[in-house]
PDB file of N, CA and C in Angstrom:
ATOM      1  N   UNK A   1     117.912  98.722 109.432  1.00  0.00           N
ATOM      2  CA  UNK A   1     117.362  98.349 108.145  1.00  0.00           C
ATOM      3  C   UNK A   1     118.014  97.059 107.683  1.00  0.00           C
ATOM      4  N   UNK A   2     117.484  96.413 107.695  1.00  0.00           N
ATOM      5  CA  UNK A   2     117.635  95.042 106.661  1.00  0.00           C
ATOM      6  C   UNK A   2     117.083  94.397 105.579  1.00  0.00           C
ATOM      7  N   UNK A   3     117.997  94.270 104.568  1.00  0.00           N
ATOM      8  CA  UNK A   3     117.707  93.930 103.249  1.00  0.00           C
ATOM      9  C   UNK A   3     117.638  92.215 102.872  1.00  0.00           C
ATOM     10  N   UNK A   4     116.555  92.525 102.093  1.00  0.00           N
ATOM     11  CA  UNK A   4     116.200  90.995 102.152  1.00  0.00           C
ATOM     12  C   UNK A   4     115.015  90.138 102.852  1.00  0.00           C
ATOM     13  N   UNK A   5     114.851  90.843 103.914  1.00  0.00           N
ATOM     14  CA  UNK A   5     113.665  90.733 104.700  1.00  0.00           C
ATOM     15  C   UNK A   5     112.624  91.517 104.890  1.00  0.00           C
ATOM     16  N   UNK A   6     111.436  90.672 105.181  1.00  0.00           N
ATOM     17  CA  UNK A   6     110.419  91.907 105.515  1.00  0.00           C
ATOM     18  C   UNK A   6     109.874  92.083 106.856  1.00  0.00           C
ATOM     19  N   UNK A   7     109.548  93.308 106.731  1.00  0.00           N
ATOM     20  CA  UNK A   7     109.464  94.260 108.175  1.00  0.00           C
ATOM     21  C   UNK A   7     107.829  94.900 108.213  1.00  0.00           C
ATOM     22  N   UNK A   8     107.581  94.744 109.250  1.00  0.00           N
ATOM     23  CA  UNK A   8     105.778  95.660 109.313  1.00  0.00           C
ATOM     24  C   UNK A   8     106.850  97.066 109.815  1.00  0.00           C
ATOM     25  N   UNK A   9     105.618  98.372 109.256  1.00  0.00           N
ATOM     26  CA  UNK A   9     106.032  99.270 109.732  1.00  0.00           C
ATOM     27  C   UNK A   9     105.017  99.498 111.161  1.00  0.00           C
ATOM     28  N   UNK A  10     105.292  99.569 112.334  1.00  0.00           N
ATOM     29  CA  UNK A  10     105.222  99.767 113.499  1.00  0.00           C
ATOM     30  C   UNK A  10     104.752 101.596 113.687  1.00  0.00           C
ATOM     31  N   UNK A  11     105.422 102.031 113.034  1.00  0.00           N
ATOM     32  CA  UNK A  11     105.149 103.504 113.447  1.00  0.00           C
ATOM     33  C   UNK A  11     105.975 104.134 112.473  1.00  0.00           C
ATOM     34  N   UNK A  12     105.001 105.655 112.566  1.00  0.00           N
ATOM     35  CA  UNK A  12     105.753 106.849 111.034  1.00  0.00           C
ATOM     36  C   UNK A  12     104.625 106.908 109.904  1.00  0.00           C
ATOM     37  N   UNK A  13     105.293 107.398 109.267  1.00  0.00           N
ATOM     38  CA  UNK A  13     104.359 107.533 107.695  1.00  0.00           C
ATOM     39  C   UNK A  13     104.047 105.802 107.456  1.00  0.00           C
ATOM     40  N   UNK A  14     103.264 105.470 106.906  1.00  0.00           N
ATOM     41  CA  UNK A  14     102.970 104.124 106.284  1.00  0.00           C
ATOM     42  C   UNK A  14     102.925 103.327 107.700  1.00  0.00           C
ATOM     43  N   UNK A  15     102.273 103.333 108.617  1.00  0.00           N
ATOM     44  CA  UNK A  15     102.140 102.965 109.915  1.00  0.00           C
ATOM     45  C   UNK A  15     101.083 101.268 109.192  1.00  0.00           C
ATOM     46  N   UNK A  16     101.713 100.010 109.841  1.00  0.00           N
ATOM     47  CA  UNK A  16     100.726  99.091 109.285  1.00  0.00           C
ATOM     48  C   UNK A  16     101.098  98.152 108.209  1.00  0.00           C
ATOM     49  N   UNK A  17     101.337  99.103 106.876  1.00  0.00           N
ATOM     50  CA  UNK A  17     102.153  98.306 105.732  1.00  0.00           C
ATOM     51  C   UNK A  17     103.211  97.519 105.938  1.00  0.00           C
ATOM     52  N   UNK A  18     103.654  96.474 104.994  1.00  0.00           N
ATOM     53  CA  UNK A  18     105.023  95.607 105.229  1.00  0.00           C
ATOM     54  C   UNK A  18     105.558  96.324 104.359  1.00  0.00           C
ATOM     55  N   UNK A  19     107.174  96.243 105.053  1.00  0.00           N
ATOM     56  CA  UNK A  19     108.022  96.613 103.739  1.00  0.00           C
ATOM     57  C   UNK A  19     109.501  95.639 103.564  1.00  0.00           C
ATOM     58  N   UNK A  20     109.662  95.556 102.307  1.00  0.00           N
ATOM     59  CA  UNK A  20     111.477  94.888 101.831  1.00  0.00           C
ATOM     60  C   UNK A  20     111.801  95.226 101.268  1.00  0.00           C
ATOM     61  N   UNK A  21     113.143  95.473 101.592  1.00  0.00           N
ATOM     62  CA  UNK A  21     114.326  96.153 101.119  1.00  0.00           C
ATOM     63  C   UNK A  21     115.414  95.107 100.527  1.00  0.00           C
ATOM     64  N   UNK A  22     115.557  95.128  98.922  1.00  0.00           N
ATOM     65  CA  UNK A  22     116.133  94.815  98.030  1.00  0.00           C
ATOM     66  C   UNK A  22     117.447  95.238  97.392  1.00  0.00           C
ATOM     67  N   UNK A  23     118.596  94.913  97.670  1.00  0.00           N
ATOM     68  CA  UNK A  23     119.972  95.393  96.967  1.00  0.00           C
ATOM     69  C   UNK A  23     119.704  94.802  95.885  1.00  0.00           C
ATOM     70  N   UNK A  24     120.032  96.222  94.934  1.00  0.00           N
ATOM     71  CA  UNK A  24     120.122  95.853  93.730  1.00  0.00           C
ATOM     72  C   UNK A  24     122.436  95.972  93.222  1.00  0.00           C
ATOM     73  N   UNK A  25     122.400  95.550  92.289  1.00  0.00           N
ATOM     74  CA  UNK A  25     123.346  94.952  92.132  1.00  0.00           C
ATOM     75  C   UNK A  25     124.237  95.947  90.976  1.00  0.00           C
ATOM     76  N   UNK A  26     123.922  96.807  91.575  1.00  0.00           N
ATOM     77  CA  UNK A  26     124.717  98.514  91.071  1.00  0.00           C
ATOM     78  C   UNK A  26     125.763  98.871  91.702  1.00  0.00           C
ATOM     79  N   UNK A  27     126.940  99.802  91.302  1.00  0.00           N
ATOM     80  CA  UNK A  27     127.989 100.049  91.811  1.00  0.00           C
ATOM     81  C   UNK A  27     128.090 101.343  92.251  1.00  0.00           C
ATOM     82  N   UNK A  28     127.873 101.819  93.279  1.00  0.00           N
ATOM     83  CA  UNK A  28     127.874 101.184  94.810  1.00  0.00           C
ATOM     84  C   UNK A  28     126.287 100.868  94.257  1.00  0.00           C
ATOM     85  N   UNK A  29     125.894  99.911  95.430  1.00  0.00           N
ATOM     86  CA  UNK A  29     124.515  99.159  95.419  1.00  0.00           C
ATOM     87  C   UNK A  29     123.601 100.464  95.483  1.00  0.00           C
ATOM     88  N   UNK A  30     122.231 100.301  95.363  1.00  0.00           N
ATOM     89  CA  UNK A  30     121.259 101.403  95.152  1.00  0.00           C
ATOM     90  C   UNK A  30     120.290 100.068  95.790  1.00  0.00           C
ATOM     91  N   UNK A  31     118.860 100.518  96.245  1.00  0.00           N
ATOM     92  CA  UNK A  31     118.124  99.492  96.574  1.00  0.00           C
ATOM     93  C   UNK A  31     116.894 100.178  96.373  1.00  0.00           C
ATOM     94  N   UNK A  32     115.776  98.959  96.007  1.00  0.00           N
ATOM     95  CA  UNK A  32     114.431  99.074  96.275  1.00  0.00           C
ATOM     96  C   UNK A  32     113.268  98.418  97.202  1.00  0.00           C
ATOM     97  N   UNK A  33     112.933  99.662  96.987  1.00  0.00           N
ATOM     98  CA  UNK A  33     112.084  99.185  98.789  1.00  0.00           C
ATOM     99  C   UNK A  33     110.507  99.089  98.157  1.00  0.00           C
ATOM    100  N   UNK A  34     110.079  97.998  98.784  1.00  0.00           N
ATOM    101  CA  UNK A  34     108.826  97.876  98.564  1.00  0.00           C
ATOM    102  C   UNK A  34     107.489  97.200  99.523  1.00  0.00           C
ATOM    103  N   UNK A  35     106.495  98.039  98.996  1.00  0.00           N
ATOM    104  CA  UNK A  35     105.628  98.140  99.991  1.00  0.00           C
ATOM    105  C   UNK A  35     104.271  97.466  99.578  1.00  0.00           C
ATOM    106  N   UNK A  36     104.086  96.915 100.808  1.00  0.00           N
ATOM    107  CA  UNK A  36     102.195  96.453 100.166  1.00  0.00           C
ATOM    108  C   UNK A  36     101.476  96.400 101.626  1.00  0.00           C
ATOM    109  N   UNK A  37     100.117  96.282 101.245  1.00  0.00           N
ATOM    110  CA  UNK A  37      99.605  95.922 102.582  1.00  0.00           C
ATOM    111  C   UNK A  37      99.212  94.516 103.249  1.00  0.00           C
ATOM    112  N   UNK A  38      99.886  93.840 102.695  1.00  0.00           N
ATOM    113  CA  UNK A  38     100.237  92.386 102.995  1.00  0.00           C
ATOM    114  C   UNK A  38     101.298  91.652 103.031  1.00  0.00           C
ATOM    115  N   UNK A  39     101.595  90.888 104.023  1.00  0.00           N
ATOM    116  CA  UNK A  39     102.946  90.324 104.289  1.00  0.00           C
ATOM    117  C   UNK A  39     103.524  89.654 103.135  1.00  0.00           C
ATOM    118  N   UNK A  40     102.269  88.953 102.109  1.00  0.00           N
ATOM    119  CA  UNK A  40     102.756  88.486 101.380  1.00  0.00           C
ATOM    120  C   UNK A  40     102.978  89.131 100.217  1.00  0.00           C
ATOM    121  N   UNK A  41     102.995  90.673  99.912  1.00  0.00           N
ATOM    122  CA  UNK A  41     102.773  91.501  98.572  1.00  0.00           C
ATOM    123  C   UNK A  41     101.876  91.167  97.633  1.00  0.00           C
ATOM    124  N   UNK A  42     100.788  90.339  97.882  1.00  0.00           N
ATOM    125  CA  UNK A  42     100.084  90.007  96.698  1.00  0.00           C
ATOM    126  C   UNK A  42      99.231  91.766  96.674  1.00  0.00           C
ATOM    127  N   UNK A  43      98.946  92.437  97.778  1.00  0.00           N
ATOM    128  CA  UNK A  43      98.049  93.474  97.373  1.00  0.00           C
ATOM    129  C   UNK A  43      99.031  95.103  97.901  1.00  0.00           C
ATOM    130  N   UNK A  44     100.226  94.762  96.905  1.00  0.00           N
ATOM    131  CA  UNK A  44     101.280  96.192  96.750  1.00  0.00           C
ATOM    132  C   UNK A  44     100.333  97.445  96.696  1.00  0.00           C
ATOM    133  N   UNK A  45     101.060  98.250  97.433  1.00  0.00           N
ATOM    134  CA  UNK A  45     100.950  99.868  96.972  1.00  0.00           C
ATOM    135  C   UNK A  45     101.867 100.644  96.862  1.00  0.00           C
ATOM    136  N   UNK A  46     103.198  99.739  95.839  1.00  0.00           N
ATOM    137  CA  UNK A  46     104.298 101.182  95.715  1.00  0.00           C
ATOM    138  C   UNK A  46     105.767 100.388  96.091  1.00  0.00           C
ATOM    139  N   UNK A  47     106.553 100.530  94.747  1.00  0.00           N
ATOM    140  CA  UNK A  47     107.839 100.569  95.916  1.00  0.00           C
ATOM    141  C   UNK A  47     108.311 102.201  95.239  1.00  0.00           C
ATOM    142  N   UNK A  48     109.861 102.238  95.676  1.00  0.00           N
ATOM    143  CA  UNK A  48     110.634 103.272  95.648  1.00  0.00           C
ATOM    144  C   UNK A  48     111.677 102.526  95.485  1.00  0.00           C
ATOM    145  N   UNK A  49     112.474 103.652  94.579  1.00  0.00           N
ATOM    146  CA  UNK A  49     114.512 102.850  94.915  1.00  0.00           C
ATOM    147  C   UNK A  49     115.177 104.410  95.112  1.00  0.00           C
ATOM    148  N   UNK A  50     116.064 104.028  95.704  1.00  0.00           N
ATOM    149  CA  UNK A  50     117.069 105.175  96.171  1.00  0.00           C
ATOM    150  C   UNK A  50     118.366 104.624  96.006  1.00  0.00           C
ATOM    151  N   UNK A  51     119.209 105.399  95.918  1.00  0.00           N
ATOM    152  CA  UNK A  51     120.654 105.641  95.098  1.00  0.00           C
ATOM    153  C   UNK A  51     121.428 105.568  96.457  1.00  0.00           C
ATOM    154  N   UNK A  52     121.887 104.638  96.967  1.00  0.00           N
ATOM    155  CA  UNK A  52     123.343 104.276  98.132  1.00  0.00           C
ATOM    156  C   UNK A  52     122.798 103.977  99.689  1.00  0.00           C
ATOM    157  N   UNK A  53     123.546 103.889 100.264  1.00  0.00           N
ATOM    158  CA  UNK A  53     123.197 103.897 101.781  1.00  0.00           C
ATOM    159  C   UNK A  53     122.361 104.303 101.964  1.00  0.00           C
ATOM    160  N   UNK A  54     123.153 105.940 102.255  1.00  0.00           N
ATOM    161  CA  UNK A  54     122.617 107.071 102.477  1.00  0.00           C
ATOM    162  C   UNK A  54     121.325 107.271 102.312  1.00  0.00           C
ATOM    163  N   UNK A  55     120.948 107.388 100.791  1.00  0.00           N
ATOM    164  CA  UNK A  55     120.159 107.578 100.615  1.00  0.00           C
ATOM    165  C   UNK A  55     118.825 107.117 101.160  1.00  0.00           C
ATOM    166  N   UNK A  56     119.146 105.548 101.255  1.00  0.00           N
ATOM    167  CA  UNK A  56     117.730 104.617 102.114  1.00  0.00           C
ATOM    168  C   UNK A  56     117.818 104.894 103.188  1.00  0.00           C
ATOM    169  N   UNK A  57     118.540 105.304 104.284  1.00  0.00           N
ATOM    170  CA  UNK A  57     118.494 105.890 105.690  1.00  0.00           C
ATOM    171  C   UNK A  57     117.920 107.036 105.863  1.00  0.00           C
ATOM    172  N   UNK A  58     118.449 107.502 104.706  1.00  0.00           N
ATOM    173  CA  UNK A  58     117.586 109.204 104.881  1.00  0.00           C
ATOM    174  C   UNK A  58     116.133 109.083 104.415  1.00  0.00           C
ATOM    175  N   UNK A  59     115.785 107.782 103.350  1.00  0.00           N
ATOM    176  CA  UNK A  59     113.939 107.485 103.772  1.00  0.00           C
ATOM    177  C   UNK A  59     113.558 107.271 104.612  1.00  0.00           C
ATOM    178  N   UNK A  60     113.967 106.225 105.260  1.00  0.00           N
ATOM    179  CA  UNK A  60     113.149 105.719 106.833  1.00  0.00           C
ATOM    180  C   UNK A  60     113.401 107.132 107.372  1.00  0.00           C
ATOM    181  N   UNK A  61     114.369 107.720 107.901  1.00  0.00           N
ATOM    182  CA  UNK A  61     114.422 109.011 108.780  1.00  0.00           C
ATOM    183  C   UNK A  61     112.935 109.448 108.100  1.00  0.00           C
ATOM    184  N   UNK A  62     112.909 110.109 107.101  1.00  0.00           N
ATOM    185  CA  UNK A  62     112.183 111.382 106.365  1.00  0.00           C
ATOM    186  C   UNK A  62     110.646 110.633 106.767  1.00  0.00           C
ATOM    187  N   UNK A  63     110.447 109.154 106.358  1.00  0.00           N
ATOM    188  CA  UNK A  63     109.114 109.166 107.117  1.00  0.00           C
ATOM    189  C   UNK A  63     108.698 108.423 108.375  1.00  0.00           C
ATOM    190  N   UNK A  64     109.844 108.717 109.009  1.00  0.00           N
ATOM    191  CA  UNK A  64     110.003 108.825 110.465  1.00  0.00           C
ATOM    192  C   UNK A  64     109.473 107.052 111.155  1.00  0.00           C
ATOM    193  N   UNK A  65     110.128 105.766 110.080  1.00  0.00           N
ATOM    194  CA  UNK A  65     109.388 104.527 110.341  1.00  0.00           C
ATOM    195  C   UNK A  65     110.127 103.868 111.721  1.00  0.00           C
ATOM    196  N   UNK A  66     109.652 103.481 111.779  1.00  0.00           N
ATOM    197  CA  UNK A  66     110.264 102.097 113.038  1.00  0.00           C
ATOM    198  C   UNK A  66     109.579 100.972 112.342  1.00  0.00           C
ATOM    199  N   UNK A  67     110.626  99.974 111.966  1.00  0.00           N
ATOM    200  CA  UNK A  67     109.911  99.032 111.434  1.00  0.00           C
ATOM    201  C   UNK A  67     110.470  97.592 112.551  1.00  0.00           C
ATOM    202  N   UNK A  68     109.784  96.591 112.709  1.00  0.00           N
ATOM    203  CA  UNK A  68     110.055  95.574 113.294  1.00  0.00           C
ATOM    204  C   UNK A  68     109.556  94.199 111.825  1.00  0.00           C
ATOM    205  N   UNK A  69     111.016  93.875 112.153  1.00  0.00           N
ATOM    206  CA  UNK A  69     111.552  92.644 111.122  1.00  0.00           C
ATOM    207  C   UNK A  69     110.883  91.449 111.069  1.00  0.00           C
ATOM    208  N   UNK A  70     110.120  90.926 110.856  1.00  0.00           N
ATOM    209  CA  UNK A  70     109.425  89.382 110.942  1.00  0.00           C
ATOM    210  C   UNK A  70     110.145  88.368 110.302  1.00  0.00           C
ATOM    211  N   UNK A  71     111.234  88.731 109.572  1.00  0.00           N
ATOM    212  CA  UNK A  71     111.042  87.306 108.223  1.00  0.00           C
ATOM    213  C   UNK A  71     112.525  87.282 108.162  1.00  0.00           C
TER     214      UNK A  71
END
């Protein structure tokens, strides 16, 4: 997972969509992830934020993504 950049999801739940992952600037960091169906987000469907590491690892696990990084 890398933050800051965006990634197509390749495979899993949301198979197709781009996604980026955003540190937000909380103690410990928390991040939001966000999704659209265009590289460039003009046509979003959704982000999410989750609370630590952990937590964003255990999203990708839970919907099982493989994402490959473009940007």
């Amino acid at each position: 997972m890398e933050t800051g950049r965006i990634g197509r999801i390749i495979s899993g739940d949301d198979a197709g969509k781009f996604v980026k992952i955003e540190e937000l600037l909380d103690s410990p960091p928390s991040y939001l992830i966000l999704m659209a169906y265009d590289r460039e987000f003009k046509r979003g469907c959704g982000d999410y934020w989750v609370e630590g590491r952990d937590s964003l690892e255990g999203f990708f696990r839970e919907g099982e993504w493989r994402v490959e990084w473009v940007e």
